[in-house]
Protein backbone atom coordinates (compact mmCIF):
# COMPACT_ATOMS: atom_id res chain seq x y z
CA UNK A 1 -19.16 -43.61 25.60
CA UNK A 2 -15.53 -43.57 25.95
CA UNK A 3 -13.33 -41.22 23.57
CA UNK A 4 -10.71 -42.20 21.46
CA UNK A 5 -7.00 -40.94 21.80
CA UNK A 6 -7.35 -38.58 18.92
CA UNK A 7 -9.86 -36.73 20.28
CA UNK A 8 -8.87 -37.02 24.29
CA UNK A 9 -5.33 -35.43 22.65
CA UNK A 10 -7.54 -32.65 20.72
CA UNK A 11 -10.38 -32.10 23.64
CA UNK A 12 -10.86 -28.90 23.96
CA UNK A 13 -10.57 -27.29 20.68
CA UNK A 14 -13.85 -26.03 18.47
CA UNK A 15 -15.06 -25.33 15.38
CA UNK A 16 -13.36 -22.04 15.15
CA UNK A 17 -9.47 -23.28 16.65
CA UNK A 18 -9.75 -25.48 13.42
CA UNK A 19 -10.84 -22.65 11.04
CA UNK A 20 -7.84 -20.54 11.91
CA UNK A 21 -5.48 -22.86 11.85
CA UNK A 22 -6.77 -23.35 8.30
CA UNK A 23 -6.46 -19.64 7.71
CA UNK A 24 -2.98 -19.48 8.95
CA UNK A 25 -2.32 -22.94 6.95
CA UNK A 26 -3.32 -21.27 3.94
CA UNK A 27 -1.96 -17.58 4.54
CA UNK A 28 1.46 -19.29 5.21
CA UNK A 29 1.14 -20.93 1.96
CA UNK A 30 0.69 -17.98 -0.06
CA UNK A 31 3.48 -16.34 1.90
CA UNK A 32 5.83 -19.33 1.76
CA UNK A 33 5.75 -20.04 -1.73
CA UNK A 34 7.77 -16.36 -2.27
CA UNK A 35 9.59 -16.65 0.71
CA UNK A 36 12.38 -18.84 -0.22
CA UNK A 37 12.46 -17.19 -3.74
CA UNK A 38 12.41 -13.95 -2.76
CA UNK A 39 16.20 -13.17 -2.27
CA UNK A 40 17.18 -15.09 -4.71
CA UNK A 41 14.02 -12.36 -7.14
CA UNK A 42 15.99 -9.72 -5.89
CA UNK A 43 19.32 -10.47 -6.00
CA UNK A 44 19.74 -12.57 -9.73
CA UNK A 45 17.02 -10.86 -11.52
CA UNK A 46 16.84 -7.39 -10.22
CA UNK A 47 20.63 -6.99 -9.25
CA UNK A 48 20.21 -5.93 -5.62
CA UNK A 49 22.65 -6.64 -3.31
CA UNK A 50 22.59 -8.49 0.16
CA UNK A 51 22.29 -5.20 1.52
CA UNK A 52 19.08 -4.40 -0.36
CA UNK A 53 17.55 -7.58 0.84
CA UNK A 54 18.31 -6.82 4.27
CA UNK A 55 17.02 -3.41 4.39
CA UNK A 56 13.32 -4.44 2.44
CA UNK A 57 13.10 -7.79 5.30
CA UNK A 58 13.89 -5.31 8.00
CA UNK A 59 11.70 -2.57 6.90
CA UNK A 60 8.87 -5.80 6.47
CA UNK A 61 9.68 -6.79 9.35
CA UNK A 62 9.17 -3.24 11.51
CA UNK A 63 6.53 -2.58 9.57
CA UNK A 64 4.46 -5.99 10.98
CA UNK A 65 5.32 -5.67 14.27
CA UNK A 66 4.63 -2.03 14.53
CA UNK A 67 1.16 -2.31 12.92
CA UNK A 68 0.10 -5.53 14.92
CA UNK A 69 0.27 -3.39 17.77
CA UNK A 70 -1.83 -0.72 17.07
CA UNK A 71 -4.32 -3.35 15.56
CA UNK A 72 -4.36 -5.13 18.83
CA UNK A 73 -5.31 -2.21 20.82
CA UNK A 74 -7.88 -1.04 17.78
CA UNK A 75 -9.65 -4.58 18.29
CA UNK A 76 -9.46 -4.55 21.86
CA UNK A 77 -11.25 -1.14 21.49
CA UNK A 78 -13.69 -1.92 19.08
CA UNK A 79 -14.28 -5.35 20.45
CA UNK A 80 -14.54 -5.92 16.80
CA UNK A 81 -11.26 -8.61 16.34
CA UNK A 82 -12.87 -10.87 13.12
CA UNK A 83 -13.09 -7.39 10.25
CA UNK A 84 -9.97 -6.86 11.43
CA UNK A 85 -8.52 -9.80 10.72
CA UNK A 86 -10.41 -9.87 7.43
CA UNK A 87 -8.85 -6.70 6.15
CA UNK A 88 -5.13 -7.88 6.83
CA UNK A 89 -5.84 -11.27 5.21
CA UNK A 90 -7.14 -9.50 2.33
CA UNK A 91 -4.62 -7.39 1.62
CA UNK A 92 -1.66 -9.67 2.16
CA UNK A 93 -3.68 -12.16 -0.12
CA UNK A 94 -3.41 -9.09 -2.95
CA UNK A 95 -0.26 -7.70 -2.42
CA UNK A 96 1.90 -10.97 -3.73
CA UNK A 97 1.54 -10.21 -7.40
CA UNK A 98 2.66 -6.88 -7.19
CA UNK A 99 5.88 -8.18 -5.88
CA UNK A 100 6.19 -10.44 -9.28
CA UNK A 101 5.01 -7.44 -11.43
CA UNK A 102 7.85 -5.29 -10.01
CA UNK A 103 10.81 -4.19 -12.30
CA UNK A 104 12.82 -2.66 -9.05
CA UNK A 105 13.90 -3.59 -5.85
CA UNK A 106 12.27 0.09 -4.62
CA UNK A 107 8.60 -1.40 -5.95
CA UNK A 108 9.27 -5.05 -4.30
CA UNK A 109 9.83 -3.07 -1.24
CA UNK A 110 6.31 -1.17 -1.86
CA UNK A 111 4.68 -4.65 -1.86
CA UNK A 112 6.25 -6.46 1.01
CA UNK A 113 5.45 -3.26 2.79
CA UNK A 114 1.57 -3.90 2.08
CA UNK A 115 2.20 -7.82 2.33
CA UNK A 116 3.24 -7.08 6.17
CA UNK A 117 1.00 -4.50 6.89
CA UNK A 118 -1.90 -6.90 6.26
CA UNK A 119 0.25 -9.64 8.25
CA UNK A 120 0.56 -7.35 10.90
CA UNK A 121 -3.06 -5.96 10.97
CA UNK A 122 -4.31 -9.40 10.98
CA UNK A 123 -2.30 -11.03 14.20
CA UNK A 124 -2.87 -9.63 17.21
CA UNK A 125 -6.98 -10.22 16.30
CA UNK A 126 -6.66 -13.27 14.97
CA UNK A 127 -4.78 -14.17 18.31
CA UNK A 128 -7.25 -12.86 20.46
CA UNK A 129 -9.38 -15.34 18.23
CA UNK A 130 -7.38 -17.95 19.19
CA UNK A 131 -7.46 -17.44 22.68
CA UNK A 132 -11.32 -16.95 23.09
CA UNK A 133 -12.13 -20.28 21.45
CA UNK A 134 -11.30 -21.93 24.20
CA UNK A 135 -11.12 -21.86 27.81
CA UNK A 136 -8.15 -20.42 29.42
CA UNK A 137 -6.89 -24.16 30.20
CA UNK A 138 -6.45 -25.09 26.51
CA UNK A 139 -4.73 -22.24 25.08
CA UNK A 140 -1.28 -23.79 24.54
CA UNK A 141 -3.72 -26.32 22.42
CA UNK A 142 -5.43 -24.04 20.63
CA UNK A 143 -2.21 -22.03 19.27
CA UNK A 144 -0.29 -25.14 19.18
CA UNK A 145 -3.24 -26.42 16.65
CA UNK A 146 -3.02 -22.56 15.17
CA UNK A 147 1.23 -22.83 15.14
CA UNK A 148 0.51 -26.29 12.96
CA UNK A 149 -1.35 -24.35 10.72
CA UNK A 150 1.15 -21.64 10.22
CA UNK A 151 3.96 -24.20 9.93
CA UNK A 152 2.63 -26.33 7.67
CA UNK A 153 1.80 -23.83 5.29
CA UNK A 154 5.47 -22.54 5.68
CA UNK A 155 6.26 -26.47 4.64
CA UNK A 156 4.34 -26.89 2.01
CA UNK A 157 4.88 -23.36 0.20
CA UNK A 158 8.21 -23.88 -0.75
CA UNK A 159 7.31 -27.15 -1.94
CA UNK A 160 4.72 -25.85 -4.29
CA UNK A 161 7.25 -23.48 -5.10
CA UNK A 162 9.74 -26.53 -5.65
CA UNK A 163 6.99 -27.92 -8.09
CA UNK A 164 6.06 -25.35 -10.30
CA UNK A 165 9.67 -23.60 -11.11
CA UNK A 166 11.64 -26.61 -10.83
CA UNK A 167 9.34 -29.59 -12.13
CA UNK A 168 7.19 -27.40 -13.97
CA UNK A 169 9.09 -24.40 -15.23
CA UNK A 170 6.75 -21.96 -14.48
CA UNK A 171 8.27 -18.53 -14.76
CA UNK A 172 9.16 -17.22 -11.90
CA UNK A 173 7.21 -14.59 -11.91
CA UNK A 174 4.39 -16.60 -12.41
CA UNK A 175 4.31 -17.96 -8.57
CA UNK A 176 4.39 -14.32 -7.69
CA UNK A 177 0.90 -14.49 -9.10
CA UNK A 178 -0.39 -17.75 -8.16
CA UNK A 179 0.41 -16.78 -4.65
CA UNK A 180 -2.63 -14.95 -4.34
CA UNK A 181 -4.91 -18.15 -4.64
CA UNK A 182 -4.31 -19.48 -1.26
CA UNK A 183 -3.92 -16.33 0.50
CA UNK A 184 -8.03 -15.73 -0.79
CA UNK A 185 -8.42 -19.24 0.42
CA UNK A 186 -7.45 -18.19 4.39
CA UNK A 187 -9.55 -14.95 4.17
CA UNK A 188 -12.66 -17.28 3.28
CA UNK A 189 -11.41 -19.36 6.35
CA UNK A 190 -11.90 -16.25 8.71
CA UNK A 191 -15.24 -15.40 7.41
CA UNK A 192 -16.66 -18.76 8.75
CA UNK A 193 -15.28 -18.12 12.11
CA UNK A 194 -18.04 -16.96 14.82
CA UNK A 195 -16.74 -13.91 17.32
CA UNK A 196 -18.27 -13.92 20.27
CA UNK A 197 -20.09 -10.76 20.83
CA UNK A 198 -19.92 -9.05 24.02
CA UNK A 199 -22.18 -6.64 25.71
CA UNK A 200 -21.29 -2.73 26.30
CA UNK A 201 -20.96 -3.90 30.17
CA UNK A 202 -18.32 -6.05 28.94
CA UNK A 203 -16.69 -3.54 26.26
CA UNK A 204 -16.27 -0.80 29.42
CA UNK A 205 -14.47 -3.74 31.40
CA UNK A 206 -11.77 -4.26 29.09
CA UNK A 207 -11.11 -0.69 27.82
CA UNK A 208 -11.06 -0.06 32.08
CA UNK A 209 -8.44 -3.04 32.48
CA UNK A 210 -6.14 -3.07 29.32
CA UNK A 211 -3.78 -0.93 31.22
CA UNK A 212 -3.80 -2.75 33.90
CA UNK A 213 -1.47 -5.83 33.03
CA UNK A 214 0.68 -7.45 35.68
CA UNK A 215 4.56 -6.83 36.01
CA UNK A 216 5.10 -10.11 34.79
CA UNK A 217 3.71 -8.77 31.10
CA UNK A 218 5.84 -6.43 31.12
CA UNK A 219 8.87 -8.35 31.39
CA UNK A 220 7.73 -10.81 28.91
CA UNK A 221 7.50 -8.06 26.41
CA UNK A 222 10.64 -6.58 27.23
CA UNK A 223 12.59 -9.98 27.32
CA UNK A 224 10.46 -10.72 24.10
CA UNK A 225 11.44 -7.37 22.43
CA UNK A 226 15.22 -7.87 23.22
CA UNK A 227 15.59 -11.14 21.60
CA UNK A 228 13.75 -9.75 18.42
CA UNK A 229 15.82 -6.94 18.02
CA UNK A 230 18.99 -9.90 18.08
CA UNK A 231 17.22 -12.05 16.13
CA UNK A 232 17.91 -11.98 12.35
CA UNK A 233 15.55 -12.68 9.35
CA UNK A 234 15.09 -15.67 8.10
CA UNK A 235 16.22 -14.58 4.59
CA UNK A 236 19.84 -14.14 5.81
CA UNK A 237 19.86 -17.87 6.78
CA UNK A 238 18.81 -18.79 3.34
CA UNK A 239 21.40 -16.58 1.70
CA UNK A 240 24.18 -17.86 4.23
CA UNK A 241 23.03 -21.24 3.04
CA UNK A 242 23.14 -20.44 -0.53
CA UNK A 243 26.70 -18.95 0.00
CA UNK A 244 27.93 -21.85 1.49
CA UNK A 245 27.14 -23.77 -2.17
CA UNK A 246 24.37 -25.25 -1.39
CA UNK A 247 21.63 -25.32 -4.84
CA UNK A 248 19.03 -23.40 -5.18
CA UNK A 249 16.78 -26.39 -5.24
CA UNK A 250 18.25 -28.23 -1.82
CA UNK A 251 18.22 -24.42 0.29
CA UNK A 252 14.64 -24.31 -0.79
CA UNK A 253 14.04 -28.51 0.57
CA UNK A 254 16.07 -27.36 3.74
CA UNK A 255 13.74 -24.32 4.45
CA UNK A 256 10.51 -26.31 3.92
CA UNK A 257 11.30 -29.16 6.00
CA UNK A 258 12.64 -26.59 8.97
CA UNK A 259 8.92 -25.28 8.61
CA UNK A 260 7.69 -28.89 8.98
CA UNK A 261 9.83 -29.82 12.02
CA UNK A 262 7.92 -26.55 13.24
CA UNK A 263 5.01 -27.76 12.36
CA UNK A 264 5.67 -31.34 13.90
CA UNK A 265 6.60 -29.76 17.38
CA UNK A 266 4.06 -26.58 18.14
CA UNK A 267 0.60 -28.79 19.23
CA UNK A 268 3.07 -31.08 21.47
CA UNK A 269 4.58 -27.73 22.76
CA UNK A 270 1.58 -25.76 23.50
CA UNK A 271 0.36 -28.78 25.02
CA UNK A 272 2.93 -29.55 27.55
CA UNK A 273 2.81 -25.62 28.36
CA UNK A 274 -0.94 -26.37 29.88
CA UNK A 275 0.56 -29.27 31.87
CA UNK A 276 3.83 -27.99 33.00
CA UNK A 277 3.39 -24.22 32.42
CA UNK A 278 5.14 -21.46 29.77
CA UNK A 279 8.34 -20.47 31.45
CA UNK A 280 9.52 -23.88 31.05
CA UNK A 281 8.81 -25.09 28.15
CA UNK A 282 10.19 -21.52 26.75
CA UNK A 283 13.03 -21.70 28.25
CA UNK A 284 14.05 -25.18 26.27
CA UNK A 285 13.22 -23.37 23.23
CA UNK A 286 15.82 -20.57 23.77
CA UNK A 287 18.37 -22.79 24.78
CA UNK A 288 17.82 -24.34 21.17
CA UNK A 289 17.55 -21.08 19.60
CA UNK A 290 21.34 -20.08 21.14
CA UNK A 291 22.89 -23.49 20.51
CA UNK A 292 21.37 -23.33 16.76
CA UNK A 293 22.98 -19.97 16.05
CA UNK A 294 26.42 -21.00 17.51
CA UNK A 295 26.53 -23.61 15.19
CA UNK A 296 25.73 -21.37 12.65
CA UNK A 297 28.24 -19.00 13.08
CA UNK A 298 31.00 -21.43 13.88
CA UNK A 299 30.27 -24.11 11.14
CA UNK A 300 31.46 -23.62 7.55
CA UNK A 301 30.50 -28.00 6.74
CA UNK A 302 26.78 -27.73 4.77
CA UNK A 303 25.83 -30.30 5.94
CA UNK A 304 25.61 -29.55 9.29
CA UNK A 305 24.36 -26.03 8.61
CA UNK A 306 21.37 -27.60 6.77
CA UNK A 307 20.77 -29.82 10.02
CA UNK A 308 20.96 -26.23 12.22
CA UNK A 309 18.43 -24.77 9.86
CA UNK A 310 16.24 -27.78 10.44
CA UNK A 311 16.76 -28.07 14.11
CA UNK A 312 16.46 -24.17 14.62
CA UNK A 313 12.64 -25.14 13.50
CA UNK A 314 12.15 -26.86 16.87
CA UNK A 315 12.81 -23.40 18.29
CA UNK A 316 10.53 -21.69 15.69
CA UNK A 317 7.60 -23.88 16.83
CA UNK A 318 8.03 -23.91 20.50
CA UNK A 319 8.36 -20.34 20.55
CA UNK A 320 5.35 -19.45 18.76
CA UNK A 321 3.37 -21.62 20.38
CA UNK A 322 4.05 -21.51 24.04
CA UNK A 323 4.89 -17.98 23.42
CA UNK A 324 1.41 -16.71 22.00
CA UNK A 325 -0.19 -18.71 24.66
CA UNK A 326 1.84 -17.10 27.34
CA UNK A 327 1.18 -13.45 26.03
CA UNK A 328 -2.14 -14.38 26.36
CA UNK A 329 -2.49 -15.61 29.82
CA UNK A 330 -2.04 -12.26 30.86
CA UNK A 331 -4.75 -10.54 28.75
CA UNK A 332 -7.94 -9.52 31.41
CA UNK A 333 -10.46 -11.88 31.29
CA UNK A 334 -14.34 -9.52 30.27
């Protein structure tokens, strides 16, 4: 019996691919529905200034990427990736209200510091997920499929957020709350995955190997690292937007539907990285990340700075897919 294009264009993928993509749908929800609120929180109703915002995101941010790392290597130890995961979704799900409970910028710092250090704690397993749910050969599908997830969630969690303060008037702090509904939602997601079990020959393979990756890791990372430490948050984007005159309401639209061109481009991305291999396919999406900045730093017309922020999302999805898939073509196999 023949297949039909849907699912020749998905082969490959299993039960589990789907269920964290889910998780990552919904986790990006919860996240996304503060995201694009957030600065404005901080700087109209708790007085902080630009400065403040940038020092809580960057703090956030160091605090993620630190902790993913040392979850990675706990997981990979442990062979234990799924409780992992569990804890980090869990405790990003239950950190948002504290963040609309806050009175100071010092306690909205507190909670984004919790909200990423259950981000953090829950990547690197939930990757390593990702990557054993399929064979090698369909891992630019699988995080492409886990990349639409994440994405989409980023789309439609500003769009929630457009509904309920905007349409609804729901008190700002009220979303702060809410958040924590679909954030629950993606830890159920994870429970229903299945981790493969390995035996203790297996366990004494990896922990022999896992310092044993190839130079070529090595200067992914370090290429990787570099362009993170140049990269800027997201936040400052939406500010610069904002500061350029653009409404609340429209910088909010702008920074959901740069999630959804994400969204739109990550399965076709990882995809053509299992046909045509990372490096290229990378490449493009640096090339889009520098031309997107120089607009953005040349360009004072709004118009064309909301198209950069929207374009800049074919970057964001490229990236993270290819990228993740990449990273993980290098991880010895058990």
């Amino acid at each position: 019996m023949s297949r039909s294009p849907f699912q020749k264009y998905f082969s490959g993928l299993t039960k589990n691919t789907f269920l964290l993509a889910l998780a990552s749908l919904f986790s990006d929800i919860s996240t996304e529905m503060l995201y694009p609120i957030l600065p404005v929180y901080l700087t109209q109703y708790l007085k902080a200034n630009g400065s403040i915002v940038g020092i809580i995101e960057g703090i956030a941010t160091a605090t993620q990427n630190i902790i993913q790392g040392f979850s990675g290597w706990l997981s990979d130890k442990l062979q234990q990736r799924k409780p992992i995961a569990l804890v980090g979704y869990f405790l990003s799900a239950v950190s948002k209200p504290f963040i609309g409970l806050a009175n100071t910028w010092q306690l909205v710092l507190a909670a984004r510091f919790s909200d990423r250090l259950g981000a953090g704690s829950r990547s690197a397993p939930r990757d390593a997920l990702v990557a054993e749910s399929v064979a090698p050969k369909d891992r630019g599908k699988a995080f492409g499929l886990e990349g639409i997830g994440d994405n989409m969630g980023a789309f439609l969690g500003p769009l929630i957020t457009v509904i309920l303060f905007f349409s609804l008037r729901f008190n700002i702090h009220t979303i702060f709350y809410l958040a924590v509904i679909p954030g629950l939602i993606a830890f159920f997601m994870v429970v229903m995955v299945k981790e493969k079990k390995l035996g203790v020959g297996a366990k004494a393979k990896i922990d022999l190997r896992i310092r044993q990756f190839p130079r070529e890791y090595w200067k992914y990372l370090l290429v990787t690292g570099l362009f993170g430490l140049g990269n800027s948050s997201n936040a400052f984007l939406i500010l610069e937007v904002r500061e350029k005159g653009i409404s609340l309401l429209n910088t909010i639209l702008i920074y959901s539907f740069y999630n959804l061109v994400a969204a739109l481009i990550s399965y076709p991305a990882g995809s053509l990285s299992d046909k045509y291999g990372r490096k290229p396919v990378l490449l493009i999406s640096f090339m889009i990340f520098f031309i997107s900045y120089a607009g953005f730093a040349f360009s004072s017309n709004i118009f064309l700075i909301g198209f950069l922020f929207i374009a800049y999302g074919l970057f964001q999805g490229i990236f993270r897919a290819t990228g993740k898939s990449f990273a993980s073509d290098f991880v010895p196999q058990p």
